[in-house]
C-alpha atoms as a PDB file:
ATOM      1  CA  UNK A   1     -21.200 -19.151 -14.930  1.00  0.00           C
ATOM      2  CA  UNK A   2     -20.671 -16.489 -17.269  1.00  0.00           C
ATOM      3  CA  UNK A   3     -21.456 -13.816 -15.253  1.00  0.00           C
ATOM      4  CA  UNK A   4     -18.872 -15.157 -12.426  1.00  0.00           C
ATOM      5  CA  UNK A   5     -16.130 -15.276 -15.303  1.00  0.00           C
ATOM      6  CA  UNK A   6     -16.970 -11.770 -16.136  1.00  0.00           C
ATOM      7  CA  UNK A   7     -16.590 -10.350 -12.817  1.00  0.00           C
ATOM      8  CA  UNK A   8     -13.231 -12.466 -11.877  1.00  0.00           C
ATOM      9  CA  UNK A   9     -11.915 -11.162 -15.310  1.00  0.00           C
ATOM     10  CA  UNK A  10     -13.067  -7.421 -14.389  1.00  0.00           C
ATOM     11  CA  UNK A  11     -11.620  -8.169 -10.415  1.00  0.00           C
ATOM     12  CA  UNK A  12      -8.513  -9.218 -11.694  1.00  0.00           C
ATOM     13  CA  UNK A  13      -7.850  -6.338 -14.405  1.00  0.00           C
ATOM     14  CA  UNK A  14      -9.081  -3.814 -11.305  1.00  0.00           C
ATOM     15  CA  UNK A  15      -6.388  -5.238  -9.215  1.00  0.00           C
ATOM     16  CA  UNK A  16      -3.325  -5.401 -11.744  1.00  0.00           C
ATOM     17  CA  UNK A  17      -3.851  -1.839 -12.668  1.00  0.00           C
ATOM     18  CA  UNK A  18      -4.010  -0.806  -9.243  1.00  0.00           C
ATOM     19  CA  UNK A  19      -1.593   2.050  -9.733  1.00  0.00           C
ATOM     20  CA  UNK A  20      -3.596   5.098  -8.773  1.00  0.00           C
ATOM     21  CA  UNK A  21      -2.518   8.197  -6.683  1.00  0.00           C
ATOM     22  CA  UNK A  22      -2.277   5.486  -3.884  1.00  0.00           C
ATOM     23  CA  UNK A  23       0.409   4.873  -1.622  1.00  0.00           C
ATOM     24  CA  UNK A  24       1.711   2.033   0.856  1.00  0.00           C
ATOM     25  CA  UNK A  25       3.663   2.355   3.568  1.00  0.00           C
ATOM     26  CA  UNK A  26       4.730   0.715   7.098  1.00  0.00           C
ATOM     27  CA  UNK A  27       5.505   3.227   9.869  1.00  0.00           C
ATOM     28  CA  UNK A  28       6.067   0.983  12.886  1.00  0.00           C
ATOM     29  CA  UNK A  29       3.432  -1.377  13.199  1.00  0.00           C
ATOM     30  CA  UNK A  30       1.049   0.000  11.177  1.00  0.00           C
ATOM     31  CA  UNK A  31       0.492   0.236   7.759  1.00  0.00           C
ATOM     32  CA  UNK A  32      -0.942   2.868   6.300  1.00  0.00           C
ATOM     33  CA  UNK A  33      -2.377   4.011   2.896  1.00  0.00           C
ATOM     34  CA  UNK A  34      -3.028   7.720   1.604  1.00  0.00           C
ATOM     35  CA  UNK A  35      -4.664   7.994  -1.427  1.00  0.00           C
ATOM     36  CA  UNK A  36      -6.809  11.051  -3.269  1.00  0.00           C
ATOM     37  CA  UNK A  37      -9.465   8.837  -3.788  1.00  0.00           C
ATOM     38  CA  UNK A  38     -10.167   8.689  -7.436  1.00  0.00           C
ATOM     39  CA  UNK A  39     -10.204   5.595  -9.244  1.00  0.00           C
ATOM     40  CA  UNK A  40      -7.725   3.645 -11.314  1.00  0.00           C
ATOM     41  CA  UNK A  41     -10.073   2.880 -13.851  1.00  0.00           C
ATOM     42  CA  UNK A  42     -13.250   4.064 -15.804  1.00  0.00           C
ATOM     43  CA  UNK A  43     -16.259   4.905 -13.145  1.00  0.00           C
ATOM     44  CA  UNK A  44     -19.571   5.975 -13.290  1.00  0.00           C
ATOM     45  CA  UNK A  45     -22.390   6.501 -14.644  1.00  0.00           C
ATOM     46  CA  UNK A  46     -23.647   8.734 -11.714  1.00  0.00           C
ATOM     47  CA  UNK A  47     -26.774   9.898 -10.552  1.00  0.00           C
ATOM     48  CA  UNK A  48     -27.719  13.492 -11.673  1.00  0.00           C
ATOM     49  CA  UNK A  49     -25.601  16.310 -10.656  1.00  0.00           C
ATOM     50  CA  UNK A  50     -23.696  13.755  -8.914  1.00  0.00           C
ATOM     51  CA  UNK A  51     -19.936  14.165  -9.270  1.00  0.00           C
ATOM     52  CA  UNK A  52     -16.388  12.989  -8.640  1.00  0.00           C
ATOM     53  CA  UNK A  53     -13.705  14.962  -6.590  1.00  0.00           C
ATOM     54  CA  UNK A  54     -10.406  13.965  -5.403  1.00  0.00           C
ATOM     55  CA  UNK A  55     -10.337  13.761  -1.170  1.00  0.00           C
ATOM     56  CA  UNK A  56      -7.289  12.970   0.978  1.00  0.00           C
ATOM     57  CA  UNK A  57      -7.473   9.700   2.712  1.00  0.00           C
ATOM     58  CA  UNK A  58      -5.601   8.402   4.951  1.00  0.00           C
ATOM     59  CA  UNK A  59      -6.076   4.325   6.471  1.00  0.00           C
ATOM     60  CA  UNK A  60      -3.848   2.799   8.772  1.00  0.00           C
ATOM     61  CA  UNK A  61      -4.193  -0.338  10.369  1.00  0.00           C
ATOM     62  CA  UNK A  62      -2.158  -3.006  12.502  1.00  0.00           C
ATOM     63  CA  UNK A  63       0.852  -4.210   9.911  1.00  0.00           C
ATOM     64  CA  UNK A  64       0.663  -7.725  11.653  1.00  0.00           C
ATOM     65  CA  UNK A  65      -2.763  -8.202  12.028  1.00  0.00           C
ATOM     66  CA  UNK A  66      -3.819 -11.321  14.316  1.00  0.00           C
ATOM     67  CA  UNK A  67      -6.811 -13.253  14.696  1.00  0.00           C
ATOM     68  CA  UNK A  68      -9.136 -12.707  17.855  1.00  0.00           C
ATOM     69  CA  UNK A  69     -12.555 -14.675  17.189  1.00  0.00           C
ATOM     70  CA  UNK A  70     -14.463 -11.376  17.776  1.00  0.00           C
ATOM     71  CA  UNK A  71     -16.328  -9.313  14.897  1.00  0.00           C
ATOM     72  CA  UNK A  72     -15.996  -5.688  14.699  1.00  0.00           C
ATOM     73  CA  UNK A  73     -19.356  -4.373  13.798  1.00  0.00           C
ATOM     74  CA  UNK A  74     -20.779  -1.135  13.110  1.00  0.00           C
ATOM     75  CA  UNK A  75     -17.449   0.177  10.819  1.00  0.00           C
ATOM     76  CA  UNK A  76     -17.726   3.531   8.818  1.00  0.00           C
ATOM     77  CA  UNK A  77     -14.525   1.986   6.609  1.00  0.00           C
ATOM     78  CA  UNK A  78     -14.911  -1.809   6.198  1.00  0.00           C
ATOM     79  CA  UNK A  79     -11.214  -1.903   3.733  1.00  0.00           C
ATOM     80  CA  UNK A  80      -9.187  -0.222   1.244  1.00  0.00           C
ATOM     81  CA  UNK A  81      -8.909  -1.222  -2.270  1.00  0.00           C
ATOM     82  CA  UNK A  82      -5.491  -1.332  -3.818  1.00  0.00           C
ATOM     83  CA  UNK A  83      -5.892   1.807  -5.647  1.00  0.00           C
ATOM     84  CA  UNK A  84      -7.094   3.391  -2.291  1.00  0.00           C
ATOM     85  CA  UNK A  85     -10.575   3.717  -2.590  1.00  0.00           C
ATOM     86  CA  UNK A  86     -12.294   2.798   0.610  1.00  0.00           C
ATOM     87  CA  UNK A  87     -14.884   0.168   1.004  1.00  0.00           C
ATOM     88  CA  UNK A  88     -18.051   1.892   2.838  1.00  0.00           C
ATOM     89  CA  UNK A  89     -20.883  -0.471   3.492  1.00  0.00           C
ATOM     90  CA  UNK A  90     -24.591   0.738   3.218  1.00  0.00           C
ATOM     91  CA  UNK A  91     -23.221   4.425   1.159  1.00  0.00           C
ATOM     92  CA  UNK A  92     -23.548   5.038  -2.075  1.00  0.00           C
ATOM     93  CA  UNK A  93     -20.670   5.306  -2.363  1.00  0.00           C
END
């Protein structure tokens, strides 16, 4: 149990700092987030010679999402943190 309160406590400092070179923004229906990709918070350690370089993303998705009862599968992008740092399943990211 105190490993769970540990990671909720980490989450929920993560997600109140969100405040990163990240931005928001609704352009019709979609909303979309640009962001250079570098973390809001301390990162690392990485493997060797490994490094960290700001990129340009750019997400957008339906502003009024609804539900359809079918899974997407197969993604490259499965969400965007706060701070704008993609979610990428199965990287190393």
């Amino acid at each position: 149990m105190k490993t769970l309160a540990v990671a909720l406590t980490l989450t929920i400092s993560a997600v109140s700092m969100a405040h990163a070179d990240a931005t928001i923004t609704i352009k019709g229906d979609e909303r979309c987030i640009t962001s250079d990709g570098v973390p809001n918070h301390s990162y690392g350690p990485f493997r060797a010679r490994a490094s960290l370089e700001t990129q340009n993303h750019s997400f957008c998705v339906d502003a009024t999402p609804i539900r359809t009862g079918t899974v997407t599968r197969n993604v490259q992008t499965s969400g965007v943190s706060l701070a704008g740092i993609p979610f990428r399943p199965g990287t190393a990211e």
